[in-house]
PDB file of N, CA and C in Angstrom:
ATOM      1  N   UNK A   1     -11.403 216.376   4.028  1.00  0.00           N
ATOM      2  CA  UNK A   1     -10.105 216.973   4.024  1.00  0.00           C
ATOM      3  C   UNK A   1      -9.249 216.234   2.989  1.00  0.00           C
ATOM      4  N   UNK A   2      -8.217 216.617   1.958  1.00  0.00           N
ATOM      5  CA  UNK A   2      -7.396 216.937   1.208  1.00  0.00           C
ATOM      6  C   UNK A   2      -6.403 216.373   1.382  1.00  0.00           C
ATOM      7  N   UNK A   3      -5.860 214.940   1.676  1.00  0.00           N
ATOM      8  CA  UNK A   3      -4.444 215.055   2.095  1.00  0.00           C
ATOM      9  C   UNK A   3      -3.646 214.294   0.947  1.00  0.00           C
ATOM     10  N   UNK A   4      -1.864 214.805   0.415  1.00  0.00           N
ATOM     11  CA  UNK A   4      -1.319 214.376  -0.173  1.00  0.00           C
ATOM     12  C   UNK A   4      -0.291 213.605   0.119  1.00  0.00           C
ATOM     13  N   UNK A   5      -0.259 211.992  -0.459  1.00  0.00           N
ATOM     14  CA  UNK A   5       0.910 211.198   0.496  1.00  0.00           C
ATOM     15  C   UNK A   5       2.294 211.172  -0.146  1.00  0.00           C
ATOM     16  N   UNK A   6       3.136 211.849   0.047  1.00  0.00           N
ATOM     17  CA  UNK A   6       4.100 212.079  -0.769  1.00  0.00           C
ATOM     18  C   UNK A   6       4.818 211.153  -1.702  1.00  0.00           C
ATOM     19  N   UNK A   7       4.540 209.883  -0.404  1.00  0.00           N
ATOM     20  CA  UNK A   7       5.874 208.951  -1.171  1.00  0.00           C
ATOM     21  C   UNK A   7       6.755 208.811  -0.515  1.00  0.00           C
ATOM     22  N   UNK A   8       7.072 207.580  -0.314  1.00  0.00           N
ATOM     23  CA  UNK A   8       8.569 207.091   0.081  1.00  0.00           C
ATOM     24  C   UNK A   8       9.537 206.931  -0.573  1.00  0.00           C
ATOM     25  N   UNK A   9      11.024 207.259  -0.224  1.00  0.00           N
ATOM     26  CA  UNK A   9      12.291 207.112  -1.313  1.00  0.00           C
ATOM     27  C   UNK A   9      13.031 206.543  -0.916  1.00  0.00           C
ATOM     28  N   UNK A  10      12.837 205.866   0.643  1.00  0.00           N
ATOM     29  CA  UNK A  10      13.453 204.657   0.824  1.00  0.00           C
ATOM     30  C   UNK A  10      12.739 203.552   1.462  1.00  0.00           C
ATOM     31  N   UNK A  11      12.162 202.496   0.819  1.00  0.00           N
ATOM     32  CA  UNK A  11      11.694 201.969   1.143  1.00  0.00           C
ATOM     33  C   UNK A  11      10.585 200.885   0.094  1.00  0.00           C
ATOM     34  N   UNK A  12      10.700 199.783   0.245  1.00  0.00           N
ATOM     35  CA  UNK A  12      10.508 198.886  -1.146  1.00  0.00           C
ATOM     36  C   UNK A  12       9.599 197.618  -0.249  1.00  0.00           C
ATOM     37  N   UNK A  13       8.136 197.835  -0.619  1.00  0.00           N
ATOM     38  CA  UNK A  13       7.567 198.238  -2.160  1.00  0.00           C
ATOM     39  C   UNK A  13       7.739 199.791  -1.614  1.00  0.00           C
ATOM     40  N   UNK A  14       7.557 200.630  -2.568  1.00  0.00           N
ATOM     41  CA  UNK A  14       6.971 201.989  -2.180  1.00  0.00           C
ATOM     42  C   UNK A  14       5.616 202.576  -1.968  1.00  0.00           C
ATOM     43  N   UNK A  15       5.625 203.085  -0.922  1.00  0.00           N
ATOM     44  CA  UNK A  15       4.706 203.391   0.014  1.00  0.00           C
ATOM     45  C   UNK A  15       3.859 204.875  -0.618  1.00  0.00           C
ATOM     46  N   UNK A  16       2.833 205.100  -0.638  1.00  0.00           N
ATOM     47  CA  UNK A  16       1.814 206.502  -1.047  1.00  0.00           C
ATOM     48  C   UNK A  16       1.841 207.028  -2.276  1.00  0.00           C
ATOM     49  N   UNK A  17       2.364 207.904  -2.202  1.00  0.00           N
ATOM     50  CA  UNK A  17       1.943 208.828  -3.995  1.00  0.00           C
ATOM     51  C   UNK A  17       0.729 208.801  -4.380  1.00  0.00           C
ATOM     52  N   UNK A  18      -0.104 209.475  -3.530  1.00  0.00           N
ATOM     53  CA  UNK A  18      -1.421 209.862  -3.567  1.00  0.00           C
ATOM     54  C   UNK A  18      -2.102 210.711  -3.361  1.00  0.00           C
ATOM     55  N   UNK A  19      -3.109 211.616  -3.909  1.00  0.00           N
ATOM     56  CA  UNK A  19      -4.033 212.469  -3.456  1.00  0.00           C
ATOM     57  C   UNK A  19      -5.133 211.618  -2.879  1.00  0.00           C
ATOM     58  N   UNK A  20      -5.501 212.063  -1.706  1.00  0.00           N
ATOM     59  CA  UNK A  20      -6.758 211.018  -0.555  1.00  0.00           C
ATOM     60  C   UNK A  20      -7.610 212.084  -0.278  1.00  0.00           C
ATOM     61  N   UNK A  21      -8.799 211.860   0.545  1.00  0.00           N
ATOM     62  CA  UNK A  21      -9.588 212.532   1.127  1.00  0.00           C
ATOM     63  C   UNK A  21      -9.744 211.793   2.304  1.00  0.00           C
ATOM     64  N   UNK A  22     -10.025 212.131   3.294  1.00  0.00           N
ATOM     65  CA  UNK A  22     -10.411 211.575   4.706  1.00  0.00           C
ATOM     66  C   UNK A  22     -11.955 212.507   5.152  1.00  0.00           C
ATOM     67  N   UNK A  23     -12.614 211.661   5.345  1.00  0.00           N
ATOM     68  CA  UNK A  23     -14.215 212.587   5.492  1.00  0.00           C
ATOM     69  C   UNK A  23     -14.578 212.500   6.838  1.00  0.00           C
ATOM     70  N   UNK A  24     -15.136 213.355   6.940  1.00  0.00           N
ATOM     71  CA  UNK A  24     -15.131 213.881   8.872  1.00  0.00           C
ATOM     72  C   UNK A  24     -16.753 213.936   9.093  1.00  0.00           C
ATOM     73  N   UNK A  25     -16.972 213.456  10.053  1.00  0.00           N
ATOM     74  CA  UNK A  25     -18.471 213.989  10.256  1.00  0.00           C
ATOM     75  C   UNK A  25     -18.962 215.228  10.999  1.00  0.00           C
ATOM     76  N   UNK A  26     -20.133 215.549  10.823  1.00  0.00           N
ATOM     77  CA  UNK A  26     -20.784 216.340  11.567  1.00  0.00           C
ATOM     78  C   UNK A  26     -19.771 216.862  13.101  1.00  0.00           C
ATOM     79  N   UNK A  27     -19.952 215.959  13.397  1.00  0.00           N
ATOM     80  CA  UNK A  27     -19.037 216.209  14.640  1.00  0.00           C
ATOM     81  C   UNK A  27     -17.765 216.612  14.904  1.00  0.00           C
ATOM     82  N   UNK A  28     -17.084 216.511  13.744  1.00  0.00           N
ATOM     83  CA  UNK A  28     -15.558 217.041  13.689  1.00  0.00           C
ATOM     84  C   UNK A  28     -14.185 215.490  13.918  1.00  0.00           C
ATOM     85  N   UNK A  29     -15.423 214.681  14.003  1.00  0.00           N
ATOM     86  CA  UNK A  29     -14.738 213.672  14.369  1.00  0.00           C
ATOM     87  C   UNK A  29     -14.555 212.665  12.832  1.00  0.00           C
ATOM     88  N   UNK A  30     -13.500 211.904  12.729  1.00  0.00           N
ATOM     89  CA  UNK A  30     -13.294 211.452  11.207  1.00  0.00           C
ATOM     90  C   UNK A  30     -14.626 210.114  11.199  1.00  0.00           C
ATOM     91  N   UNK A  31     -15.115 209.793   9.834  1.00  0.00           N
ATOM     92  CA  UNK A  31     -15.783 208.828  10.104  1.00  0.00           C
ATOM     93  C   UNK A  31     -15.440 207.503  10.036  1.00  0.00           C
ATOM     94  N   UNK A  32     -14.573 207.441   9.388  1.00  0.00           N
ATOM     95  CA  UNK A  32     -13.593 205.786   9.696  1.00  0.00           C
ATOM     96  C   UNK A  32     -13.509 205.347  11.079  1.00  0.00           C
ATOM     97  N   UNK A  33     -13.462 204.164  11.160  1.00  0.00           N
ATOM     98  CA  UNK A  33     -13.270 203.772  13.023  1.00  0.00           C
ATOM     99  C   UNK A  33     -12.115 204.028  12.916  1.00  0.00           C
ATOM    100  N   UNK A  34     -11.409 204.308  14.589  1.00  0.00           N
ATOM    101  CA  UNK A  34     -10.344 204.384  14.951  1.00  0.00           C
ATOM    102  C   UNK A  34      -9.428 203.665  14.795  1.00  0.00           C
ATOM    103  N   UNK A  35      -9.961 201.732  14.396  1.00  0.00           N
ATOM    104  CA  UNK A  35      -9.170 200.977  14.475  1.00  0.00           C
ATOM    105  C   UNK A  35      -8.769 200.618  12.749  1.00  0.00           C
ATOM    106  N   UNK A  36      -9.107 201.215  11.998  1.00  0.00           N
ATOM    107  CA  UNK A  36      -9.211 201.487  10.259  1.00  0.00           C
ATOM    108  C   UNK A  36      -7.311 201.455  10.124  1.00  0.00           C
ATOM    109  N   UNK A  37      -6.877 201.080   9.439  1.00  0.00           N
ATOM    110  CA  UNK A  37      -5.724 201.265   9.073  1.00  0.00           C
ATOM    111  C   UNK A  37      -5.647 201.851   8.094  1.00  0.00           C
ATOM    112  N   UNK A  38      -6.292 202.396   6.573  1.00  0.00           N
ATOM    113  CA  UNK A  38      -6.466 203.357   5.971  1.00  0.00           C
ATOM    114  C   UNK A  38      -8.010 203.982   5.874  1.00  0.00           C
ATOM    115  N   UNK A  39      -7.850 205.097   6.243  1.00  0.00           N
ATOM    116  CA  UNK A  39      -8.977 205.952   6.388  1.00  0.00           C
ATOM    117  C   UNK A  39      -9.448 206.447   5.440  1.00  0.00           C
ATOM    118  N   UNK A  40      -8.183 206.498   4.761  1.00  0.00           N
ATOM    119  CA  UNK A  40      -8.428 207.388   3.220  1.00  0.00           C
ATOM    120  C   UNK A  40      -9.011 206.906   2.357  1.00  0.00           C
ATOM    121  N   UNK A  41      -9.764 207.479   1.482  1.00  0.00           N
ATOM    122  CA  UNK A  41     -10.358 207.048  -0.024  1.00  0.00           C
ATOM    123  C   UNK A  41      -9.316 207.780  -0.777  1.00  0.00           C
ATOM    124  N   UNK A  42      -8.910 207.193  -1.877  1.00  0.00           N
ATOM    125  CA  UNK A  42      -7.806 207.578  -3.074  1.00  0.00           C
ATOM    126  C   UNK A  42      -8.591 208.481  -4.152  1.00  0.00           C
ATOM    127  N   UNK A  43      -8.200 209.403  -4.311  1.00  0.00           N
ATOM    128  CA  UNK A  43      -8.865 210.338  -5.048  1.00  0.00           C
ATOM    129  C   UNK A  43      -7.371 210.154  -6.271  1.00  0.00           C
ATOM    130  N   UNK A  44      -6.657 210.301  -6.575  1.00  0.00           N
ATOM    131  CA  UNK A  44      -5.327 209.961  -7.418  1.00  0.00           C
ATOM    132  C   UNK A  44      -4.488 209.037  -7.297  1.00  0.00           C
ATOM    133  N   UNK A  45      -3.661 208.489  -7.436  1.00  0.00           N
ATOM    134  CA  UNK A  45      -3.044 207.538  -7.185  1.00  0.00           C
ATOM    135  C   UNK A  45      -1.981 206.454  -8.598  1.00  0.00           C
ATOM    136  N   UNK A  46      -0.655 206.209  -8.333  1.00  0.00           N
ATOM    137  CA  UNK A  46      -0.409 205.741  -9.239  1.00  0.00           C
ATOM    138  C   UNK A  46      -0.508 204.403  -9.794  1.00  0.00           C
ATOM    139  N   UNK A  47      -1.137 204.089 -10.379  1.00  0.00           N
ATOM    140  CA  UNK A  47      -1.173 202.362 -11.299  1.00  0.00           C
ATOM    141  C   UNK A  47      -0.003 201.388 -10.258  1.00  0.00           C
ATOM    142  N   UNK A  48       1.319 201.755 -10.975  1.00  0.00           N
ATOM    143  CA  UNK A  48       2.225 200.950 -10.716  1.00  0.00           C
ATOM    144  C   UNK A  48       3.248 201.868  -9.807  1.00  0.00           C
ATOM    145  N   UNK A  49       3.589 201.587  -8.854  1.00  0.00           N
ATOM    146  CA  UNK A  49       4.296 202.172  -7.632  1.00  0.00           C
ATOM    147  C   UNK A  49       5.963 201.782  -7.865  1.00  0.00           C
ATOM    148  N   UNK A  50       6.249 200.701  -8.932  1.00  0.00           N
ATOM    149  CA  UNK A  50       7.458 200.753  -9.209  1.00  0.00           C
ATOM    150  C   UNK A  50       8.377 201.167  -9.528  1.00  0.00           C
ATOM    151  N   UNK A  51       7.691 202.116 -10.202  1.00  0.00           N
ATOM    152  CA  UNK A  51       8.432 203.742 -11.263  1.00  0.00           C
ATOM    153  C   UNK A  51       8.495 204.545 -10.130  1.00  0.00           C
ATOM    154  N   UNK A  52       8.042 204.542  -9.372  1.00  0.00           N
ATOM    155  CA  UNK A  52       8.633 205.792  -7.868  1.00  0.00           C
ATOM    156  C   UNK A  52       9.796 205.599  -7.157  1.00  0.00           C
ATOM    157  N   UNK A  53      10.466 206.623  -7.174  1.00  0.00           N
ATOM    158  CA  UNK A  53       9.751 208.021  -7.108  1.00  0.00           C
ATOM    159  C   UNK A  53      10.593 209.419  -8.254  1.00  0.00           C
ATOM    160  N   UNK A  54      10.892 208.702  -9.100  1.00  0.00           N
ATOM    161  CA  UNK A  54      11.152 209.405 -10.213  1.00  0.00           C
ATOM    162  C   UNK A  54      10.078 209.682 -11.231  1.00  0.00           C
ATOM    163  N   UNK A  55       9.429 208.873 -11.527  1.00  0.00           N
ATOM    164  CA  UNK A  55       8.876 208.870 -12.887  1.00  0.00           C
ATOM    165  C   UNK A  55       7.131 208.214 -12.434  1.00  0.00           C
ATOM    166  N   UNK A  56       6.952 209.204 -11.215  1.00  0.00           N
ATOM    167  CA  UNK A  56       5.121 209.051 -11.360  1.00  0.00           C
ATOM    168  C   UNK A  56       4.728 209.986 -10.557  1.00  0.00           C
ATOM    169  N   UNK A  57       3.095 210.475 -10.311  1.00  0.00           N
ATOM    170  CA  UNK A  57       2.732 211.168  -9.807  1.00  0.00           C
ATOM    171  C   UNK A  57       2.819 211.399  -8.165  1.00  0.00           C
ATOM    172  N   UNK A  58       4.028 212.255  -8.286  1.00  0.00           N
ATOM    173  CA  UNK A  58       3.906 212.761  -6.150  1.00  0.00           C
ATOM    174  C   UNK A  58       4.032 213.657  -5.953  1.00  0.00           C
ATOM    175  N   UNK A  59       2.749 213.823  -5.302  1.00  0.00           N
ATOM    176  CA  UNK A  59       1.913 215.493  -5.043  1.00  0.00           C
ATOM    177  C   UNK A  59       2.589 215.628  -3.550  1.00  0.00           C
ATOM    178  N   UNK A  60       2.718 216.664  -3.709  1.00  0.00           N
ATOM    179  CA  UNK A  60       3.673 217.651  -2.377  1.00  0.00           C
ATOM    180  C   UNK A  60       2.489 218.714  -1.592  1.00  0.00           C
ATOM    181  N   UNK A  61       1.139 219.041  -2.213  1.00  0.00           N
ATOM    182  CA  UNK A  61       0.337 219.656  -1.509  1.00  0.00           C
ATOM    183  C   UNK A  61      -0.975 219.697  -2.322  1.00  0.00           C
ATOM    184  N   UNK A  62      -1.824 220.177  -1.610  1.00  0.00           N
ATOM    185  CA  UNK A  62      -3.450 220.640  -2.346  1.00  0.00           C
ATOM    186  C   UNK A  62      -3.665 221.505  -1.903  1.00  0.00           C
ATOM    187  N   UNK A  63      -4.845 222.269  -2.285  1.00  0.00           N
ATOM    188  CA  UNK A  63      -5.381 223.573  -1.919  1.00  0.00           C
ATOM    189  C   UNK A  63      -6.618 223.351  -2.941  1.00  0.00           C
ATOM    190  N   UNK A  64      -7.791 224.149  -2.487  1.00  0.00           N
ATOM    191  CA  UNK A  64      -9.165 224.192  -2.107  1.00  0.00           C
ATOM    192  C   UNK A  64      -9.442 225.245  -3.024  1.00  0.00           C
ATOM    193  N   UNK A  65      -9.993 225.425  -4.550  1.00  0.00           N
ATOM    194  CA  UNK A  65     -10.918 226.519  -4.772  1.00  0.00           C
ATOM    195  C   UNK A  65     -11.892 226.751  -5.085  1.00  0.00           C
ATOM    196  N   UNK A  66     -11.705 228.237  -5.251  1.00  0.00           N
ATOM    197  CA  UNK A  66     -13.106 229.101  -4.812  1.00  0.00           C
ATOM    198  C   UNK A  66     -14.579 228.083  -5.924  1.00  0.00           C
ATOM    199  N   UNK A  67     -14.299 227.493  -6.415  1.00  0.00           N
ATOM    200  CA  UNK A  67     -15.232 226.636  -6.942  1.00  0.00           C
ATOM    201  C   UNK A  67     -15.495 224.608  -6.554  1.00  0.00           C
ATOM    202  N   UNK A  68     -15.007 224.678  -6.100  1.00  0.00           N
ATOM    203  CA  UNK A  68     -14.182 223.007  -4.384  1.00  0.00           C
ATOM    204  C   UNK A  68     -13.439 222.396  -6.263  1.00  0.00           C
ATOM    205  N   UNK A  69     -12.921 222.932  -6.714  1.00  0.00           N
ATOM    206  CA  UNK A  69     -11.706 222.386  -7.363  1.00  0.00           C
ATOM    207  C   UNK A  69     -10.609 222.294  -6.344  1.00  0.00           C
ATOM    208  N   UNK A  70      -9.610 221.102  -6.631  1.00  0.00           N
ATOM    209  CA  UNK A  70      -8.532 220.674  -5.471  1.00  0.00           C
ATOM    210  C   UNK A  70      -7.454 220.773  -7.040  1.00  0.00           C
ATOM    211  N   UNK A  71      -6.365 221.965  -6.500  1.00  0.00           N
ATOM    212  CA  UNK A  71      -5.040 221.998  -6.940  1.00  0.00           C
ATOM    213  C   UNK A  71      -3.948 221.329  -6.728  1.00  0.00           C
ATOM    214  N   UNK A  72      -3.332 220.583  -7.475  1.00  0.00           N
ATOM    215  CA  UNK A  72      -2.338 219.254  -7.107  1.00  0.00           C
ATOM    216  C   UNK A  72      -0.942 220.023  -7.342  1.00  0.00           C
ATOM    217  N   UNK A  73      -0.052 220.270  -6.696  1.00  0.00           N
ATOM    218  CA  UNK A  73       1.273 220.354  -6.969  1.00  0.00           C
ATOM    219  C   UNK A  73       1.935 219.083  -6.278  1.00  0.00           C
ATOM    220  N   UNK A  74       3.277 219.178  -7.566  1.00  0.00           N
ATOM    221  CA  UNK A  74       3.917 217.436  -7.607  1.00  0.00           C
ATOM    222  C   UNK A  74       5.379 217.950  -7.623  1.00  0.00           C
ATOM    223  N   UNK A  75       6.226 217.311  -7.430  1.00  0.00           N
ATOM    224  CA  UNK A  75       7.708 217.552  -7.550  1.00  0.00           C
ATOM    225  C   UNK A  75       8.100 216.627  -8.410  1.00  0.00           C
ATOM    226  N   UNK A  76       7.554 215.689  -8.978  1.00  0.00           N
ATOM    227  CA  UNK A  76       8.706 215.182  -9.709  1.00  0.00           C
ATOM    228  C   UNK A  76       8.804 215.770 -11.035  1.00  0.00           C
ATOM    229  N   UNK A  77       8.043 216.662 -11.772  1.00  0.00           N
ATOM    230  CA  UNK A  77       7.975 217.778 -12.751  1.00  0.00           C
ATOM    231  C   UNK A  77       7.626 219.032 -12.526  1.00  0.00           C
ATOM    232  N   UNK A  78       7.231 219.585 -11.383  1.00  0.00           N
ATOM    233  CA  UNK A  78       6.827 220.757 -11.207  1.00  0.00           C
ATOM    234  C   UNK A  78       5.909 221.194 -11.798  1.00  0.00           C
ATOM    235  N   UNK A  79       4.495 220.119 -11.640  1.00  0.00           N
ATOM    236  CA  UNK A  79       3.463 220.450 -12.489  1.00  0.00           C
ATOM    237  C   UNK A  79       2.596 220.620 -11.238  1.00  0.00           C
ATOM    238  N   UNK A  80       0.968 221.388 -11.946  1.00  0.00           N
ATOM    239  CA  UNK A  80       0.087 221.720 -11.382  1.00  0.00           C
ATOM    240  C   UNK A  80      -1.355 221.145 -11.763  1.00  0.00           C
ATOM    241  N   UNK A  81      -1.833 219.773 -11.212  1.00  0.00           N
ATOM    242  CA  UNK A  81      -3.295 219.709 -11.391  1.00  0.00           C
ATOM    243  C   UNK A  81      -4.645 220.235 -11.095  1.00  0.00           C
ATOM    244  N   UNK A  82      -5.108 220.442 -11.819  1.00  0.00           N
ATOM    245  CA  UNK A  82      -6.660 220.793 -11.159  1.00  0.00           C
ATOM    246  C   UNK A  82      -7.856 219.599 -10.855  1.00  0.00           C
ATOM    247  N   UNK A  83      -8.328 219.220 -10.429  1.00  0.00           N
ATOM    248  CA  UNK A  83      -9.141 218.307  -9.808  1.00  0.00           C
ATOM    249  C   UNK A  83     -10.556 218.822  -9.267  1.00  0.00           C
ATOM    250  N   UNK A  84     -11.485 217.998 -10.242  1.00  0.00           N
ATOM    251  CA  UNK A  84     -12.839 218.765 -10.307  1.00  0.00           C
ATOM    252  C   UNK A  84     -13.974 217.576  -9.932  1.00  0.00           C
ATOM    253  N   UNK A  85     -14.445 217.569  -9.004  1.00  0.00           N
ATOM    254  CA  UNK A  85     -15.620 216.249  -8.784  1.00  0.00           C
ATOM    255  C   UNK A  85     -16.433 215.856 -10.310  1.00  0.00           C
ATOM    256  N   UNK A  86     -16.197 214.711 -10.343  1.00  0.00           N
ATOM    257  CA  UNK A  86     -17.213 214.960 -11.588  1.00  0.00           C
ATOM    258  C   UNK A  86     -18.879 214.494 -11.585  1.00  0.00           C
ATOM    259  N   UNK A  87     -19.531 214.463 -12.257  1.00  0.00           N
ATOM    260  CA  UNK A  87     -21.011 214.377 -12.116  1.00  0.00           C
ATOM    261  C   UNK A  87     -21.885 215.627 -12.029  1.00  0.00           C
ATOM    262  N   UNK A  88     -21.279 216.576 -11.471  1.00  0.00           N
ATOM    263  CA  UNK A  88     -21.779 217.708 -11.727  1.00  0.00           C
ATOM    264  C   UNK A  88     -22.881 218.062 -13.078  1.00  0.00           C
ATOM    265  N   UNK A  89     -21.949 218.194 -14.142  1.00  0.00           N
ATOM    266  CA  UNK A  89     -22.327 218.147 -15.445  1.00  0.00           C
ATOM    267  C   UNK A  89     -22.802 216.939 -16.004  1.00  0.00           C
ATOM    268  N   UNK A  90     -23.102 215.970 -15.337  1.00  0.00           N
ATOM    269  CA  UNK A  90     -23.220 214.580 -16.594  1.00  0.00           C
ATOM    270  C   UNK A  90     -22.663 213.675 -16.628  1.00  0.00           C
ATOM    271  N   UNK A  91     -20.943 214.018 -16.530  1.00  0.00           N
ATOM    272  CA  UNK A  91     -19.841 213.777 -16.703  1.00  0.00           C
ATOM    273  C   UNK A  91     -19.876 211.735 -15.825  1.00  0.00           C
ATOM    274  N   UNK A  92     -19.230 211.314 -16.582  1.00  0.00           N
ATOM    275  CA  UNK A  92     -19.302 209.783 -16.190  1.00  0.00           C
ATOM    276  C   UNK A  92     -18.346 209.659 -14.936  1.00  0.00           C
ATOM    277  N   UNK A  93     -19.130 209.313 -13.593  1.00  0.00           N
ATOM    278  CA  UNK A  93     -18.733 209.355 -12.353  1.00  0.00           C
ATOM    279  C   UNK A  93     -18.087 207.773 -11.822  1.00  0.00           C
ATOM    280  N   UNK A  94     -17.571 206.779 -12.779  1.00  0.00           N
ATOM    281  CA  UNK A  94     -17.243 205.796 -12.443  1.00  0.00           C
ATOM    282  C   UNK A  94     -16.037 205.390 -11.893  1.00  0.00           C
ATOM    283  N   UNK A  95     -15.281 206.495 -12.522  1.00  0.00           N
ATOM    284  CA  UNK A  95     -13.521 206.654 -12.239  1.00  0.00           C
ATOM    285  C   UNK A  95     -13.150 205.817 -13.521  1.00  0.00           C
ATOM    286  N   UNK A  96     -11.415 205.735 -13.279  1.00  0.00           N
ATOM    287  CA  UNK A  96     -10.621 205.490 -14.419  1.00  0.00           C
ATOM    288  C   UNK A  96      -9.664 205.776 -14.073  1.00  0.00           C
ATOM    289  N   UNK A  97      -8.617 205.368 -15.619  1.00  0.00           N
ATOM    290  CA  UNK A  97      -7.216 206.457 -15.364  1.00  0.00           C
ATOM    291  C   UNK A  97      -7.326 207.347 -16.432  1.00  0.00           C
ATOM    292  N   UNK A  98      -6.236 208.136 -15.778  1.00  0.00           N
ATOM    293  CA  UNK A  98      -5.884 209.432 -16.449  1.00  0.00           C
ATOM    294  C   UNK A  98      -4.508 208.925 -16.780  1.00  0.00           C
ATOM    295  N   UNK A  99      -4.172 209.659 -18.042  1.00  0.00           N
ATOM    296  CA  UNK A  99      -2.392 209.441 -18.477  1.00  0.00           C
ATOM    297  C   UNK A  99      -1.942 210.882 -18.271  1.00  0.00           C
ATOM    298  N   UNK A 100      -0.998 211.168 -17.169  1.00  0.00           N
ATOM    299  CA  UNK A 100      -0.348 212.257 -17.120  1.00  0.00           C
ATOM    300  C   UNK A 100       1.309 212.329 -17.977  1.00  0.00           C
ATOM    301  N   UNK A 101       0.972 213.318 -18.597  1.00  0.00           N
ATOM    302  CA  UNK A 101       1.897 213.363 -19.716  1.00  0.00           C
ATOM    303  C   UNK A 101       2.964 215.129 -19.095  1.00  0.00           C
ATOM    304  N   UNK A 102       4.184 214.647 -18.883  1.00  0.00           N
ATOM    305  CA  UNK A 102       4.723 216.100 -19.119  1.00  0.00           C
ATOM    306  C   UNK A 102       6.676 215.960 -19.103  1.00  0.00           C
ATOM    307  N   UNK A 103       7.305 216.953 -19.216  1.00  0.00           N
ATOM    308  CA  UNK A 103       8.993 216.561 -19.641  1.00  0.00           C
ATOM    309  C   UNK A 103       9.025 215.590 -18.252  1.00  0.00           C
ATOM    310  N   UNK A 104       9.351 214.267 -19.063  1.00  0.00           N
ATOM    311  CA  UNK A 104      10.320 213.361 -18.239  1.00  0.00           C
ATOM    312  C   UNK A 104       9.067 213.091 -17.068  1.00  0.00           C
ATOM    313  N   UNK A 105       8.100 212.591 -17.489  1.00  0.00           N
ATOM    314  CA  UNK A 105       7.502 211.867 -16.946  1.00  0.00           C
ATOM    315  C   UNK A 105       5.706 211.033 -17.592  1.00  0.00           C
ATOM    316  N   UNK A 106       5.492 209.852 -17.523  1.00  0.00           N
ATOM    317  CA  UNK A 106       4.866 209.397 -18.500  1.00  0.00           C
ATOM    318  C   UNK A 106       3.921 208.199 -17.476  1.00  0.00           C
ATOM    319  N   UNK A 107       3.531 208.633 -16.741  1.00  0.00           N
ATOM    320  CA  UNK A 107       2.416 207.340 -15.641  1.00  0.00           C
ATOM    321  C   UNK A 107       1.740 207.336 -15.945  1.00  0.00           C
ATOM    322  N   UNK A 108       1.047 206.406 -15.450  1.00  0.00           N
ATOM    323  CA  UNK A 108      -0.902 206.071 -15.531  1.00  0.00           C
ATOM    324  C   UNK A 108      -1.041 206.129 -14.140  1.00  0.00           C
ATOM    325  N   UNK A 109      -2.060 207.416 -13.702  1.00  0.00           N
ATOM    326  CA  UNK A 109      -2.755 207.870 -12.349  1.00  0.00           C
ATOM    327  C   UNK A 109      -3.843 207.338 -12.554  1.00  0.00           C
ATOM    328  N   UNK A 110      -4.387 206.746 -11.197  1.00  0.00           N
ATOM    329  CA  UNK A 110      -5.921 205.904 -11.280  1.00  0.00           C
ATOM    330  C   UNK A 110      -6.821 207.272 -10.572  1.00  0.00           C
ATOM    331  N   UNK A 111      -7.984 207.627 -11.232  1.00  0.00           N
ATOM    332  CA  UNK A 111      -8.841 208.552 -10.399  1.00  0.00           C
ATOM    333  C   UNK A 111     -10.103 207.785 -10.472  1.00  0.00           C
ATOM    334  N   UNK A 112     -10.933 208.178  -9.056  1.00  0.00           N
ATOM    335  CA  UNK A 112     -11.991 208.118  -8.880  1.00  0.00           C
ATOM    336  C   UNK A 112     -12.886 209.181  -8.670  1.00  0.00           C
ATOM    337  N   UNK A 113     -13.839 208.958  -9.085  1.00  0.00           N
ATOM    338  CA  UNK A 113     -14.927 210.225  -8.725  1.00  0.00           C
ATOM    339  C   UNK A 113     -14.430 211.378  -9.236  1.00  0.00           C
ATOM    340  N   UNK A 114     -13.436 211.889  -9.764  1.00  0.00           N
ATOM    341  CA  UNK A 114     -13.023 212.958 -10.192  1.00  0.00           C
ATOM    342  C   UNK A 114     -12.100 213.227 -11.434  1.00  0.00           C
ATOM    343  N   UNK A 115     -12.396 214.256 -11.793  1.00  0.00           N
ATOM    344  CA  UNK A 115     -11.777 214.648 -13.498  1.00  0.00           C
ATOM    345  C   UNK A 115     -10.641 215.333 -13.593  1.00  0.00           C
ATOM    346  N   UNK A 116      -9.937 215.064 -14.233  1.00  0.00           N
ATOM    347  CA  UNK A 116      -8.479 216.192 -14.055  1.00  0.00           C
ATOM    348  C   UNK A 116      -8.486 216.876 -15.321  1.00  0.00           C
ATOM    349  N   UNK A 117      -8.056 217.900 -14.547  1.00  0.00           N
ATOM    350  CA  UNK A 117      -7.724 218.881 -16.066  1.00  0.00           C
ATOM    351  C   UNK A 117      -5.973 219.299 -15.481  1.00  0.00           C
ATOM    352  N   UNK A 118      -5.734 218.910 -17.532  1.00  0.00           N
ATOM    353  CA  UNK A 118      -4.157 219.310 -17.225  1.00  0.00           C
ATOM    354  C   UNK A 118      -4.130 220.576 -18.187  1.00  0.00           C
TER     355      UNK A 118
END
């Protein structure tokens, strides 16, 4: 499952601004223990959390497509990512960052396992 952490705007250091996944097993039950304090694996995420929450990546939702691409919408530009597992093709599965570039905003997002297309 898909989840986006919006971000905190009051509160220092600042807290989320992340696309995560939380993986569930067979059973419906999550596979992290209960007593896990983050469950999540970071699928996006920003470098430096200091520039928030003006000037870095905070995704407001995801959605699922018809090809398991994950769609990122963000509010602090009203942009739209696409998010594609990579390895599929070849593609070097080590992670990295990505530089998201758009009006009035200029971060370094850390990804793992996955490729963005802007």
């Amino acid at each position: 499952m898909f989840v986006t952490f919006h971000g905190s705007w009051n509160r220092q250091p600042p807290i989320g601004y992340e696309l995560a996944i939380v993986e569930f097993g067979n059973d419906g039950q999550p596979r992290a223990n209960a007593d896990t304090k983050d469950p999540q694996k970071k699928v996006l995420w920003n470098e430096d959390l200091s520039i928030c929450p003006k000037q870095c990546f905070r995704p407001t939702g995801a959605a699922v497509g018809p090809r398991g691409e994950v769609y990122v919408s963000g509010d602090s530009t009203g942009d739209i990512w696409i998010v594609r597992r990579s390895g599929a093709n070849g593609e070097d599965t080590k992670g990295g960052a990505a530089k998201f570039r758009s009006v009035g905003l200029a971060a370094t997002v850390m990804m793992m396992w996955w490729n963005v297309v802007l």
